[in-house]
N, C-alpha and C. Protein backbone atom coordinates (compact mmCIF):
# COMPACT_ATOMS: atom_id res chain seq x y z
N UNK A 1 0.84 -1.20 0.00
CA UNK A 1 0.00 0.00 0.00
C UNK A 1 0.88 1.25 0.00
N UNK A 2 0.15 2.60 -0.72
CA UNK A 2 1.38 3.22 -1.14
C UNK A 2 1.35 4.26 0.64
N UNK A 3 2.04 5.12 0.69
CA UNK A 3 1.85 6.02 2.31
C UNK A 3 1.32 6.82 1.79
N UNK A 4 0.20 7.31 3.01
CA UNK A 4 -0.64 8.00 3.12
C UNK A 4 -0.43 9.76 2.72
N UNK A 5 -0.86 10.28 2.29
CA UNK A 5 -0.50 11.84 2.17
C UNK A 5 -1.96 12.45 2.81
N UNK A 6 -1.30 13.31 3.58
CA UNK A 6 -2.00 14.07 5.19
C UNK A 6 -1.86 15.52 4.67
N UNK A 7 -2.76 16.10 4.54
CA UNK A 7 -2.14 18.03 4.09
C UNK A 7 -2.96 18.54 5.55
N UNK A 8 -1.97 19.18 6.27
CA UNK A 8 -2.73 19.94 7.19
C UNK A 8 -2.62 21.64 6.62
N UNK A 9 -4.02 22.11 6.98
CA UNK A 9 -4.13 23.24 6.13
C UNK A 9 -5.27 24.25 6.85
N UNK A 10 -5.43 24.91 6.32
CA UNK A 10 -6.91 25.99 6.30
C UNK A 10 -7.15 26.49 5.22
N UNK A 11 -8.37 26.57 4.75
CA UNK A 11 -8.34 27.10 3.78
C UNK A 11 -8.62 28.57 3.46
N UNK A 12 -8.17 29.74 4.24
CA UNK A 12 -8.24 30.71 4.02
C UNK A 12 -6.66 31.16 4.16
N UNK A 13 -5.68 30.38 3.90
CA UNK A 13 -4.27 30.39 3.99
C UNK A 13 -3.57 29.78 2.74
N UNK A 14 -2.10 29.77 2.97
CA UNK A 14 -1.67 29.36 1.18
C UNK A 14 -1.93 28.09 1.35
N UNK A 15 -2.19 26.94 2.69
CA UNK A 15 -2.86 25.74 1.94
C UNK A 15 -4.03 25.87 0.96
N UNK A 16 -4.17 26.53 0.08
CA UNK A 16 -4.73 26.08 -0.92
C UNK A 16 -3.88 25.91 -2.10
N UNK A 17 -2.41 26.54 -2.20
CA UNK A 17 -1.64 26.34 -2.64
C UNK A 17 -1.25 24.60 -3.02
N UNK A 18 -0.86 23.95 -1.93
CA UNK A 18 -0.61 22.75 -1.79
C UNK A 18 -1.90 21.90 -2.07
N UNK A 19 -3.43 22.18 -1.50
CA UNK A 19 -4.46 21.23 -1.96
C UNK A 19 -4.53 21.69 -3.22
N UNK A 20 -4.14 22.43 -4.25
CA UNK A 20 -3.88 22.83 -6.30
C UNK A 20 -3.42 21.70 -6.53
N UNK A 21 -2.05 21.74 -5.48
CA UNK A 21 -0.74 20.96 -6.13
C UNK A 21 -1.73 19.10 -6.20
N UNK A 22 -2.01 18.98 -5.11
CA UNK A 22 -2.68 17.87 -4.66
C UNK A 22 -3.50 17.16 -5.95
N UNK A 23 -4.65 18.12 -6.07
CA UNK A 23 -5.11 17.84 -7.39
C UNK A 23 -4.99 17.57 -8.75
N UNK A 24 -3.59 18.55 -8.93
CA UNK A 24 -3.19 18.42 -10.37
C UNK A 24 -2.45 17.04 -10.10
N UNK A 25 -2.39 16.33 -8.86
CA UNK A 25 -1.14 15.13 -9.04
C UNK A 25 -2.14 13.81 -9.09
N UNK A 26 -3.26 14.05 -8.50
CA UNK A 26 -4.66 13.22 -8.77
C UNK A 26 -4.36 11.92 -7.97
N UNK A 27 -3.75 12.27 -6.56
CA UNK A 27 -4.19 10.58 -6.17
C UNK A 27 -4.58 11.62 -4.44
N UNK A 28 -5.31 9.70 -4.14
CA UNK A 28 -5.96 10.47 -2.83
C UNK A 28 -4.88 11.03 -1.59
N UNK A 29 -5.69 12.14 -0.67
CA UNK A 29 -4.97 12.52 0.11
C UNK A 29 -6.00 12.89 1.07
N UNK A 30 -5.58 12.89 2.73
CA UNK A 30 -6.18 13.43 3.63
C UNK A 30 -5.80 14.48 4.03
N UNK A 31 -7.41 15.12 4.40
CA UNK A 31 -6.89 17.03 4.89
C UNK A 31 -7.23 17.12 6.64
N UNK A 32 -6.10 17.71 7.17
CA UNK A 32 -6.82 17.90 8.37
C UNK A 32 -6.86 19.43 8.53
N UNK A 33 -8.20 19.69 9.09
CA UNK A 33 -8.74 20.94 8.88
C UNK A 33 -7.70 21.72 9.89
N UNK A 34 -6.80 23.08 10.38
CA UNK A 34 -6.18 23.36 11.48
C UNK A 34 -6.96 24.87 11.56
N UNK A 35 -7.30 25.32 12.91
CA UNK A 35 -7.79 26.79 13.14
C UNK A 35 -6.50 27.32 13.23
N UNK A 36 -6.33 28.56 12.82
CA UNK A 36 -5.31 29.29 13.66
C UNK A 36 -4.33 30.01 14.74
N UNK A 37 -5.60 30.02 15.60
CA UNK A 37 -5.23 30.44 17.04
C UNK A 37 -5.24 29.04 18.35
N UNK A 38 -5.54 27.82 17.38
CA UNK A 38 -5.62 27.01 18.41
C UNK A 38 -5.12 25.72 18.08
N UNK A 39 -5.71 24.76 17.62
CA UNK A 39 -5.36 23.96 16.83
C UNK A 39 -3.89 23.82 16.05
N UNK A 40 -3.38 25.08 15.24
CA UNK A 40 -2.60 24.80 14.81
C UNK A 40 -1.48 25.85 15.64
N UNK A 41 -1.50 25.84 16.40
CA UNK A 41 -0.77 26.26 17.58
C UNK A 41 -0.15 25.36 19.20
N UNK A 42 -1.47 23.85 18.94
CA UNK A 42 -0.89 22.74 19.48
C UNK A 42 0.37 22.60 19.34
N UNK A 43 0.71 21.88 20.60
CA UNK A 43 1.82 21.08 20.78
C UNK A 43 1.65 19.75 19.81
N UNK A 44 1.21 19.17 19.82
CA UNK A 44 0.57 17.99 18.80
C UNK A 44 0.98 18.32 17.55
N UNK A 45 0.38 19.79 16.84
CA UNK A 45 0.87 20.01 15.62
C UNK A 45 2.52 20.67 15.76
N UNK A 46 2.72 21.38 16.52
CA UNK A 46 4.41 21.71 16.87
C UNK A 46 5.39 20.80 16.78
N UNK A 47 4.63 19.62 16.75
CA UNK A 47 5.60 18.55 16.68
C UNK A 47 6.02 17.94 15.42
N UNK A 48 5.12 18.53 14.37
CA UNK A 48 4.90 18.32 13.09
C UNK A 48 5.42 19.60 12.24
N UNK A 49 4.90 20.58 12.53
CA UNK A 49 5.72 21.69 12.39
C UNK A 49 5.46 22.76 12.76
N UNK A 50 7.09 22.99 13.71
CA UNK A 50 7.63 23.81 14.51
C UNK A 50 7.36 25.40 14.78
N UNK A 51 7.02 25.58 13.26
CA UNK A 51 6.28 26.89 12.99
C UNK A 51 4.94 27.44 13.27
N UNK A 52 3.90 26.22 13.51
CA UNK A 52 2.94 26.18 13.84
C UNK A 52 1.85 27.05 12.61
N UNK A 53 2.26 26.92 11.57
CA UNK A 53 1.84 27.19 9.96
C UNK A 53 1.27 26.11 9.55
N UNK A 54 0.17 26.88 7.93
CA UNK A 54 -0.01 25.51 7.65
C UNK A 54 0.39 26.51 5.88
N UNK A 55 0.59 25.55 5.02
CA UNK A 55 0.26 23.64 4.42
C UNK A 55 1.83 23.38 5.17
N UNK A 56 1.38 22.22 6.00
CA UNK A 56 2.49 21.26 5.64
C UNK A 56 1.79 19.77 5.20
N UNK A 57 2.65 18.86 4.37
CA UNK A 57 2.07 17.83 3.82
C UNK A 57 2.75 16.48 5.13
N UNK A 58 2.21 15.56 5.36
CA UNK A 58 2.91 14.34 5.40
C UNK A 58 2.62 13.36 4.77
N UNK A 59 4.03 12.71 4.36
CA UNK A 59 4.09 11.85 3.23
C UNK A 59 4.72 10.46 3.83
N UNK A 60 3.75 9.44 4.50
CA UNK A 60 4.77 8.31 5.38
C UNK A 60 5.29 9.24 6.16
N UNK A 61 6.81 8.85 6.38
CA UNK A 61 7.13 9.51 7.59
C UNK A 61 7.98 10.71 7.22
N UNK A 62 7.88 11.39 5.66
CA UNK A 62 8.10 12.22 5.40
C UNK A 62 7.53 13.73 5.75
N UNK A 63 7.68 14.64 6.38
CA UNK A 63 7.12 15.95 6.23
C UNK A 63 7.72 16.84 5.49
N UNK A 64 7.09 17.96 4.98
CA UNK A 64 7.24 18.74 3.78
C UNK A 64 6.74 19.93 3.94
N UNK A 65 7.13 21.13 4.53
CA UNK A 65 6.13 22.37 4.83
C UNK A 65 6.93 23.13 3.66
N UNK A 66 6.48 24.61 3.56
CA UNK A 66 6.90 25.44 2.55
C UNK A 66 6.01 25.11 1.37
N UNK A 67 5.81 26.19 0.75
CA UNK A 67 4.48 26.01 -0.56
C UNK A 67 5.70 25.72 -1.76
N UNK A 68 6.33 26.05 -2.38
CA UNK A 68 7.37 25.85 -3.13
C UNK A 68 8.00 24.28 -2.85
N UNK A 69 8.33 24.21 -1.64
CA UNK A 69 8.89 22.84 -1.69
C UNK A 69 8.18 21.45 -1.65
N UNK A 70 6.65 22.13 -1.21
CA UNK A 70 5.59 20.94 -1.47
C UNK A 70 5.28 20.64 -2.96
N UNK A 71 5.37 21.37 -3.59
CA UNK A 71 5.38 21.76 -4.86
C UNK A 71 5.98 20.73 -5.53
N UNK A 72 7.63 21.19 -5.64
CA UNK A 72 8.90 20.33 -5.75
C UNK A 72 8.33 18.87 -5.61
N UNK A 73 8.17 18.64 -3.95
CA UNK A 73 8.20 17.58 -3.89
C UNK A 73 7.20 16.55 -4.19
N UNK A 74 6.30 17.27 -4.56
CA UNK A 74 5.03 16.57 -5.09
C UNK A 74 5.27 16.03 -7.01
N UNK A 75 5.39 17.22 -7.35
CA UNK A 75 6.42 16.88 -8.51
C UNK A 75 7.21 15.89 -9.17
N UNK A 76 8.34 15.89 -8.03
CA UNK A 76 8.99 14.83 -7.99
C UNK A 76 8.89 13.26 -7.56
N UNK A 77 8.05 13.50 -6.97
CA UNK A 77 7.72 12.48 -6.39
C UNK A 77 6.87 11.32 -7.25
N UNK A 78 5.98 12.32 -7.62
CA UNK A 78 4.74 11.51 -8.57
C UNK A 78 5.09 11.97 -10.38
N UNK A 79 6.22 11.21 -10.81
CA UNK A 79 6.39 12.04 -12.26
C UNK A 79 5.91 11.71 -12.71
N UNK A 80 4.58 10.67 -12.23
CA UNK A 80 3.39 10.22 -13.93
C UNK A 80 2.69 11.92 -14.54
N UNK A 81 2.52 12.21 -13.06
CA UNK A 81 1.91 14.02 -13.17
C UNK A 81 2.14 14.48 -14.34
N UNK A 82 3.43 14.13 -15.08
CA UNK A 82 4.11 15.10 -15.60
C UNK A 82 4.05 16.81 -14.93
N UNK A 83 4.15 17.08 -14.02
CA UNK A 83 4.51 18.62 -13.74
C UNK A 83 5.53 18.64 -13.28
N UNK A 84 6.72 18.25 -13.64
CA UNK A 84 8.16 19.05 -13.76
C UNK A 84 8.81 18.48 -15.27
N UNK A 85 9.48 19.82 -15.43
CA UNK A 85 9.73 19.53 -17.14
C UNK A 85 11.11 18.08 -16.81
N UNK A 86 11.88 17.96 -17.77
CA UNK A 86 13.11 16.74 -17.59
C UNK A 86 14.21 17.99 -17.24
N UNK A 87 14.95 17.19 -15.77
CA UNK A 87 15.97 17.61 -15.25
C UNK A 87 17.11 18.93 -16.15
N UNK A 88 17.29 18.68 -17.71
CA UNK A 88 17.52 19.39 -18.28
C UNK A 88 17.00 20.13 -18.51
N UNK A 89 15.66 20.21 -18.72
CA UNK A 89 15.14 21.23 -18.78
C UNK A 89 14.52 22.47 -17.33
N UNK A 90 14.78 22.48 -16.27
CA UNK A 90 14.30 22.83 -15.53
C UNK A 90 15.43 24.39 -14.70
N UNK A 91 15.60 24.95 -16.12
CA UNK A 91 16.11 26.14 -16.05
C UNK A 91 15.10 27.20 -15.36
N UNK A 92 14.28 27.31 -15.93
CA UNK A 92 13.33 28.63 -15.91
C UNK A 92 12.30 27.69 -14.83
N UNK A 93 11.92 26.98 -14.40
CA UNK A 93 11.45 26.39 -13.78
C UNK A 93 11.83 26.56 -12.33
N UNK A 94 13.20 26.22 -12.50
CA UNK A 94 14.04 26.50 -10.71
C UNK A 94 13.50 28.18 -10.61
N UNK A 95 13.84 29.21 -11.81
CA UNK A 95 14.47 30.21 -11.48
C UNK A 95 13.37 30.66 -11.39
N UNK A 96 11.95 30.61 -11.95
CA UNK A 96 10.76 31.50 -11.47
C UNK A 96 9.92 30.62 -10.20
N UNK A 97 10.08 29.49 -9.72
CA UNK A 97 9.44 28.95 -8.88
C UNK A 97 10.56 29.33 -7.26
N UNK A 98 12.19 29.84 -7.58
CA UNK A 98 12.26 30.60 -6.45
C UNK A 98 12.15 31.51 -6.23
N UNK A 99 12.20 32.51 -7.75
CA UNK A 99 11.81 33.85 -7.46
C UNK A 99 10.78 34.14 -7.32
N UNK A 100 9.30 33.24 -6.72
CA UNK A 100 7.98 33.70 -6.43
C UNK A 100 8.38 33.63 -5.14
N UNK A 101 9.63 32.04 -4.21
CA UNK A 101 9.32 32.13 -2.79
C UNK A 101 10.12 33.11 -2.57
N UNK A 102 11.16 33.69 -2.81
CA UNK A 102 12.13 35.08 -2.48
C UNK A 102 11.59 35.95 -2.90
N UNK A 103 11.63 36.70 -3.97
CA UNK A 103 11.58 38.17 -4.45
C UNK A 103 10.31 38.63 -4.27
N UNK A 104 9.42 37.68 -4.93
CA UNK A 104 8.24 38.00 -4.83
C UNK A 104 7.32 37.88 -3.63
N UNK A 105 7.69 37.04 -2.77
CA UNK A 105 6.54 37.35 -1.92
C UNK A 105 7.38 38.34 -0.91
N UNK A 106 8.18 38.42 -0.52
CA UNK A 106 9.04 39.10 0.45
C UNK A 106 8.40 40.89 -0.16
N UNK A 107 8.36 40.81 -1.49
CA UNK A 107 7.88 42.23 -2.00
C UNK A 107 6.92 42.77 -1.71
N UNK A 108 5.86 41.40 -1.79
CA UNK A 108 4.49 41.94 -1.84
C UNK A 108 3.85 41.70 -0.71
N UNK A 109 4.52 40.77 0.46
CA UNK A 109 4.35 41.25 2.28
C UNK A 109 4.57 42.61 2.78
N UNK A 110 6.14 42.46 2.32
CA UNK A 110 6.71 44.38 2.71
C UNK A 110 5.40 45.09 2.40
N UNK A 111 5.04 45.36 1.42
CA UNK A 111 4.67 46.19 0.80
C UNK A 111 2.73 46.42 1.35
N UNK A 112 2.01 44.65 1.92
CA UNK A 112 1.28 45.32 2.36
C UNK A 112 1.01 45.47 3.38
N UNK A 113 2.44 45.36 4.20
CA UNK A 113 2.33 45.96 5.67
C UNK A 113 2.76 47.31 5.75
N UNK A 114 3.09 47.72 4.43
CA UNK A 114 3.21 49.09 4.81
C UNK A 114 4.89 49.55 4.98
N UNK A 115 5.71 48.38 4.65
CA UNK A 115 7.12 49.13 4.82
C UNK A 115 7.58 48.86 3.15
N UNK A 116 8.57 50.50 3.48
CA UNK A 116 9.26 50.19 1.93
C UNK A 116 10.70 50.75 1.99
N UNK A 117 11.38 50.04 0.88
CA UNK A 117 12.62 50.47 1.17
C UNK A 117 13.11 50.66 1.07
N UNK A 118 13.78 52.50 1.45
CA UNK A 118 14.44 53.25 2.06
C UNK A 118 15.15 54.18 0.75
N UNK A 119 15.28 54.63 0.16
CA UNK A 119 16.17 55.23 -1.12
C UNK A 119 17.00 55.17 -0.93
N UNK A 120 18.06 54.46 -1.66
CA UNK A 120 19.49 54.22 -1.83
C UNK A 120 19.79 53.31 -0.76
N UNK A 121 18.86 52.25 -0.63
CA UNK A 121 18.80 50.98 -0.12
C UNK A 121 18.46 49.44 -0.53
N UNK A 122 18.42 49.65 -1.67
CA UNK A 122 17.18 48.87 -2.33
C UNK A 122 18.50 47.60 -2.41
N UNK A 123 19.85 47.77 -2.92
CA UNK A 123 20.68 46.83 -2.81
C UNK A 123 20.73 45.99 -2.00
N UNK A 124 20.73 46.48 -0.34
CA UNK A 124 20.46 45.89 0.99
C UNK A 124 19.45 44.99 0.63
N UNK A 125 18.58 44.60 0.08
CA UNK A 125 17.25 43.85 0.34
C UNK A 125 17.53 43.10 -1.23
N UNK A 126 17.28 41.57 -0.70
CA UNK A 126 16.96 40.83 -2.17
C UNK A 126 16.04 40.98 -2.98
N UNK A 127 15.03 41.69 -2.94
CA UNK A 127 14.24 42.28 -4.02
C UNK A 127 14.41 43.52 -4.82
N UNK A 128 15.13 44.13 -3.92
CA UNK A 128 15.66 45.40 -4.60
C UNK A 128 14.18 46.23 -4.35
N UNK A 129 13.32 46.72 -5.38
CA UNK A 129 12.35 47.40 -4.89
C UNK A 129 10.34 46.53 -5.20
N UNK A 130 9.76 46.91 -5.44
CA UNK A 130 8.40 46.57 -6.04
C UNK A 130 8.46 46.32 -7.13
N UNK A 131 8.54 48.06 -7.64
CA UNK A 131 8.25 47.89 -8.72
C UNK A 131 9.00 47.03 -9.76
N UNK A 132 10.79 46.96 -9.30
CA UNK A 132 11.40 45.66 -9.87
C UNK A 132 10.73 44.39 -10.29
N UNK A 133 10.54 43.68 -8.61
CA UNK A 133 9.74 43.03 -9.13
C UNK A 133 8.36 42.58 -9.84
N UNK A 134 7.81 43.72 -10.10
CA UNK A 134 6.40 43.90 -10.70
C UNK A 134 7.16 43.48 -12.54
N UNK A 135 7.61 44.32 -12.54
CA UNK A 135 8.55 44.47 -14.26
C UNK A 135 8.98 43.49 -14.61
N UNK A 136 9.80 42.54 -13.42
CA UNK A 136 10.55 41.11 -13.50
C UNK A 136 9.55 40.03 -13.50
N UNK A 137 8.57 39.98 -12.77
CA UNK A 137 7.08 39.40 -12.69
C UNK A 137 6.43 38.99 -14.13
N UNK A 138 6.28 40.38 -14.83
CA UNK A 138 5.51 40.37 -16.59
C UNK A 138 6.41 39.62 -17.15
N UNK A 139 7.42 39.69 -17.17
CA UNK A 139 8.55 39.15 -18.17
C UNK A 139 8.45 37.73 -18.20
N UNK A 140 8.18 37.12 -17.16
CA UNK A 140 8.07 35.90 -16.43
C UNK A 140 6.69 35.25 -17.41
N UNK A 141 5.72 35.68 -17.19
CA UNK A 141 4.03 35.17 -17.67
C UNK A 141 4.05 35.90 -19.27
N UNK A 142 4.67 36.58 -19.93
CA UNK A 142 4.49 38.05 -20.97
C UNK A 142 4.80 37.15 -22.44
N UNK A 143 5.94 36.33 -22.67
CA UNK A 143 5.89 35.60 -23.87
C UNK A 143 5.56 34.19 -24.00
N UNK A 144 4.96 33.49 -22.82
CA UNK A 144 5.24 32.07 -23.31
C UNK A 144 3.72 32.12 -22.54
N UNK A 145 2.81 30.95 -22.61
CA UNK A 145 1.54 30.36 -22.12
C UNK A 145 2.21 30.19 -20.64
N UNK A 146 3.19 29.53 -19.92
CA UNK A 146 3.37 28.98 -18.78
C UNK A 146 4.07 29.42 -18.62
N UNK A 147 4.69 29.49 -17.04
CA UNK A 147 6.22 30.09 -16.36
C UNK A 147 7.42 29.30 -17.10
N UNK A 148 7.18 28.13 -17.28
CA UNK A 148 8.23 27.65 -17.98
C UNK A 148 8.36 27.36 -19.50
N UNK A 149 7.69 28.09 -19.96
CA UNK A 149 7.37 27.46 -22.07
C UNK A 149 6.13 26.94 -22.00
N UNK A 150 6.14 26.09 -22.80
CA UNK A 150 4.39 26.31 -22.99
C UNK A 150 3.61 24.93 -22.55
N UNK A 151 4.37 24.38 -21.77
CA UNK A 151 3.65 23.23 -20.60
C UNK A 151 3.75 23.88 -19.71
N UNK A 152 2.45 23.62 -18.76
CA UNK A 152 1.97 23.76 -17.19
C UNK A 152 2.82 22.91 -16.79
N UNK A 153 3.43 23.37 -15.19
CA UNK A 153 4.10 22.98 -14.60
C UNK A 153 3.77 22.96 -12.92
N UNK A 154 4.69 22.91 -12.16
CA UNK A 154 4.45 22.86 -10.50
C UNK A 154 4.53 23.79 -10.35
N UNK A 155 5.63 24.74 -11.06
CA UNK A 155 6.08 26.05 -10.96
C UNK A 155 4.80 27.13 -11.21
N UNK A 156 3.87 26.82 -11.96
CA UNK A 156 2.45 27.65 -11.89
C UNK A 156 1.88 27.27 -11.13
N UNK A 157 1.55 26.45 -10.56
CA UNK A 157 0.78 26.61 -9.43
C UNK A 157 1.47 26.97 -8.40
N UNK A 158 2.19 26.99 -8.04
CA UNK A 158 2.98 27.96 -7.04
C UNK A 158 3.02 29.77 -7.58
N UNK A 159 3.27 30.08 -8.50
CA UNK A 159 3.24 31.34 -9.36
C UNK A 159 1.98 32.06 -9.09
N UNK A 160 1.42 31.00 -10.17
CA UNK A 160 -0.10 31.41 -10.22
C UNK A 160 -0.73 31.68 -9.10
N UNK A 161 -0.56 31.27 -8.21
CA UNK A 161 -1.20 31.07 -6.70
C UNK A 161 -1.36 32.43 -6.18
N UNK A 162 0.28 32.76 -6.38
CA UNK A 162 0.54 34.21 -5.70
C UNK A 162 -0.24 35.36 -6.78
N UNK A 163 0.09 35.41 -8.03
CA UNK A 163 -0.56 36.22 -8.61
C UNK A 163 -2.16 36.64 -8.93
N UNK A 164 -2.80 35.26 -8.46
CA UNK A 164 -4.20 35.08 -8.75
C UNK A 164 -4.72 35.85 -7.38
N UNK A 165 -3.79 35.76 -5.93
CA UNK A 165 -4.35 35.97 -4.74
C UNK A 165 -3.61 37.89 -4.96
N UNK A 166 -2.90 38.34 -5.71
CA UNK A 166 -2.26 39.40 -6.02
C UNK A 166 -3.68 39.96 -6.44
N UNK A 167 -3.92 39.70 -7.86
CA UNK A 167 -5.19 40.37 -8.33
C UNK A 167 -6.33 40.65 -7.29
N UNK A 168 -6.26 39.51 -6.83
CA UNK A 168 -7.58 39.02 -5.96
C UNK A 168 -7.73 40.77 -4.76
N UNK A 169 -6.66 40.52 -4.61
CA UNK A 169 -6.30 41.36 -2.98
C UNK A 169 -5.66 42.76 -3.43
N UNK A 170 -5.42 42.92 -4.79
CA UNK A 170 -4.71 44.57 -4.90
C UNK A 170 -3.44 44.58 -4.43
N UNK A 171 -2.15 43.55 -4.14
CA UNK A 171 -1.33 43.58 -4.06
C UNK A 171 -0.02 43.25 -4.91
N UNK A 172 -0.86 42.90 -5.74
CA UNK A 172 -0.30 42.77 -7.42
C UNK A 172 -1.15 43.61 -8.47
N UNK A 173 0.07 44.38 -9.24
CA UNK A 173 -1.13 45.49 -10.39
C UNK A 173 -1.52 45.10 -11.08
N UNK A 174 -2.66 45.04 -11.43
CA UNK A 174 -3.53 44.70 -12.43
C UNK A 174 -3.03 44.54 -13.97
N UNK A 175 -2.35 43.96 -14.27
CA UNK A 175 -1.59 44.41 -15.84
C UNK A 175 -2.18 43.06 -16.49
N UNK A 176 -2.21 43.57 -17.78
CA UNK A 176 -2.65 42.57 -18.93
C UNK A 176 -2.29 41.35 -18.94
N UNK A 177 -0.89 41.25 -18.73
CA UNK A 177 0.06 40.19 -18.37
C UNK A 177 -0.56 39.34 -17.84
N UNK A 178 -0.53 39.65 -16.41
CA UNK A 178 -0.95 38.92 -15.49
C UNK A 178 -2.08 38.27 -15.38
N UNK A 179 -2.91 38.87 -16.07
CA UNK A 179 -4.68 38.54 -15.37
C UNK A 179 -4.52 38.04 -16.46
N UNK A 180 -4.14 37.38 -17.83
CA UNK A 180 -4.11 36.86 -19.02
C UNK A 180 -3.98 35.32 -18.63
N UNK A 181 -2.10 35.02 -18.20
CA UNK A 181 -1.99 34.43 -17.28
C UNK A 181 -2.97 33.63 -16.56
N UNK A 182 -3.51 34.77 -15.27
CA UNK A 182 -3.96 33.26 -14.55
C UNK A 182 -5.29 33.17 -14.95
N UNK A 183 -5.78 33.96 -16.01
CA UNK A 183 -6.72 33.43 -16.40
C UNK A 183 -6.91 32.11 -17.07
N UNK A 184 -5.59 31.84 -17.50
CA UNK A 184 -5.85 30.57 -18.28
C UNK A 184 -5.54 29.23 -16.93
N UNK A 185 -5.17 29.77 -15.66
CA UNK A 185 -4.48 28.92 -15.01
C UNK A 185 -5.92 28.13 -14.25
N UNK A 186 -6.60 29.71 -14.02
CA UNK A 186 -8.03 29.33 -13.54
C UNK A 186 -9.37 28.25 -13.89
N UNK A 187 -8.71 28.16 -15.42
CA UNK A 187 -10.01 26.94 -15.52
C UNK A 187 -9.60 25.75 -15.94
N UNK A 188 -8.14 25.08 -15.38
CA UNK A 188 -7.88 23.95 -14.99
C UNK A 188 -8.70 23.53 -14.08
N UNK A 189 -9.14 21.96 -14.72
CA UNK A 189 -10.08 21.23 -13.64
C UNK A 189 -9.39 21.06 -12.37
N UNK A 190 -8.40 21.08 -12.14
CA UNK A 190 -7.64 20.64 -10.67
C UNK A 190 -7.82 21.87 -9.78
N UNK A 191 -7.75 23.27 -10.34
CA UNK A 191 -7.50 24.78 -9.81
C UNK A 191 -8.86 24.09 -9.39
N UNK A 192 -10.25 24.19 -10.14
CA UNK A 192 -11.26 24.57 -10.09
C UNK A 192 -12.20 23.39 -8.78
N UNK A 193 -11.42 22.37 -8.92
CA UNK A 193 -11.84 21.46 -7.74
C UNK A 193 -11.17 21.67 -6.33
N UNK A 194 -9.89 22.33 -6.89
CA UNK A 194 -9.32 22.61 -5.05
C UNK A 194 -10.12 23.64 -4.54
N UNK A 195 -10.54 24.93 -5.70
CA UNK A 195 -10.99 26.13 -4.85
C UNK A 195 -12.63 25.34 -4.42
N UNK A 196 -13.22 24.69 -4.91
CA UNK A 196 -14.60 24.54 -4.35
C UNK A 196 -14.47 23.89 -3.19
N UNK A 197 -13.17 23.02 -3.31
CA UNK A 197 -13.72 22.16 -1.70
C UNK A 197 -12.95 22.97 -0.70
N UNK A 198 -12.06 24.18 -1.13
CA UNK A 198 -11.32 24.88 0.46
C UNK A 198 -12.66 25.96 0.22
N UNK A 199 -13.26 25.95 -1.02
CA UNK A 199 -14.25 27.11 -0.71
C UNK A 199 -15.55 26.48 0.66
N UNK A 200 -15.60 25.28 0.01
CA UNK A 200 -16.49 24.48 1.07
C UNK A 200 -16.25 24.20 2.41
N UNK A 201 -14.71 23.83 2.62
CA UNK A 201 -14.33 23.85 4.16
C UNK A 201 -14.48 25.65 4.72
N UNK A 202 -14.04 26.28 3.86
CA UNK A 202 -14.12 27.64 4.60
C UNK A 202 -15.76 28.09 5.10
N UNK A 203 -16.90 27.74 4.56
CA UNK A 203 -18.12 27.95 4.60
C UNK A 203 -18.45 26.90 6.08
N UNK A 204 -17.54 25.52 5.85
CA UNK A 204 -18.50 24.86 6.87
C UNK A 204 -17.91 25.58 8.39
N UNK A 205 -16.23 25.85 8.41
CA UNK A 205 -16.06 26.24 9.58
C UNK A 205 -16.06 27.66 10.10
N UNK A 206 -16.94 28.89 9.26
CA UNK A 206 -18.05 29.54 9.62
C UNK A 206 -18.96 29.68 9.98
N UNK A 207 -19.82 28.40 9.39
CA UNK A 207 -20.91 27.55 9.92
C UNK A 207 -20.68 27.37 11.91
N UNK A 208 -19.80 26.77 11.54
CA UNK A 208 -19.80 26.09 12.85
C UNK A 208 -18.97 27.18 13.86
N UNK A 209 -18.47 28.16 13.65
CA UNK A 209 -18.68 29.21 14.30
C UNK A 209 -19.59 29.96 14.82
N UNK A 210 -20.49 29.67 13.78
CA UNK A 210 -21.70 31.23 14.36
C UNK A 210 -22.41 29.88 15.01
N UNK A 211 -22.68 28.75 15.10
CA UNK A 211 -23.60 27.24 15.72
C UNK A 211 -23.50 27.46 17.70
C-alpha cells in the first residue's frame, strides 16, 4: 500500500496552494482541517511543524512544509503528473518557482504591511524594490503560455497562486500580463476542484462558528 498523504491546512491560507498541487497530481490525500489560534498552535501540531503554519504535507514519515517545496516535492515524487519539465530542462522552472518564494513574496508582504525600502537601499534587500519586481514578474508570464514554455508545470501553481491571490487582494497590479496568465491557469479542472472544496471547508467552519 502506497503512504498516506496528510495536508494539514486551512483554507483561508496558502494551503490552498498545496491542496492545487494535490489535485493536479490526482491521487488520494487526507486534509486535516487546522484553526489558527488554536489547533494549529498545538503542541501535537508543533511537533509536526515547529512553525505552527499551515500547508504542511505528510508523506509516510516524510514531512514537507513550505508552498514551493511541497510543490517540488510533489512533482517529484509523482512524475506520472508530468509537472516538472526533464531535469535538463528545468532552467526557468528553478528560477521563477524561487523567485515567487524570495523576491516576490518578500515584495508583496513588505509592501502590504506598509514598509518600503528606504532610497538608496534597495541593494540591501533581495528584491531590490516593487516595482522591480512587478517588471521582473511580466517578463516571467508576458511571452510564453506557462512560467516555464508552454507546458503547465508545479512552478504555476505555485506562481499562479501568488498572482491570482495578487489580483484578488490589490497587491499585485492589475496588468494585462498577469490577469491573461492566470486566467488561463483558472479553468484547470484541478485549480477549479481545489478552490470549491477549500471554498467548502471555509463555509462549513463559519458555519460552525456562528452554531
Amino acid at each position: 500500500m502506497a503512504d498516506e498523504i496528510v495536508l494539514y491546512t486551512n483554507p483561508m491560507s496558502r494551503g490552498r496552494i498545496a491542496r492545487w498541487m494535490l489535485e493536479e497530481i490526482g491521487i488520494p490525500y487526507k486534509v486535516e482541517i487546522l484553526n489558527f489560534d488554536t489547533t494549529m498552535k498545538d503542541e501535537s501540531y508543533r511537533a509536526v511543524n515547529p512553525m505552527g503554519k499551515v500547508p504542511t504535507i505528510v508523506h509516510g514519515k516524510k514531512i514537507i512544509t513550505e508552498c514551493a517545496a511541497i510543490c517540488a516535492y510533489l512533482a517529484d515524487t509523482f512524475p506520472q503528473a508530468e509537472l516538472a519539465p526533464s531535469p535538463a530542462d528545468r532552467a526557468d522552472y528553478y528560477r521563477w518557482m524561487f523567485f515567487a518564494a524570495g523576491p516576490l513574496e518578500a515584495a508583496v508582504s513588505n509592501r502590504a504591511l506598509g514598509f518600503k525600502v528606504p532610497a538608496g537601499s534597495e541593494r540591501m534587500i533581495g528584491y531590490g524594490s516593487y516595482a522591480d519586481v512587478m517588471d521582473t514578474l511580466e517578463i516571467s508570464v508576458r511571452n510564453n503560455s506557462y512560467i516555464a514554455g508552454e507546458k503547465f508545470s508545479a512552478a504555476d501553481v505555485y506562481v499562479g497562486s501568488q498572482i491570482g491571490w495578487g489580483l484578488q487582494f490589490g497587491s499585485i497590479e492589475k496588468r494585462p500580463a498577469f490577469e491573461q496568465y492566470f486566467g488561463r491557469l483558472a479553468l484547470r479542472d484541478a485549480y477549479l476542484r481545489a478552490s470549491g472544496k477549500d471554498d467548502q471547508a471555509a463555509a462549513d467552519m463559519q458555519a460552525g462558528e456562528k452554531a
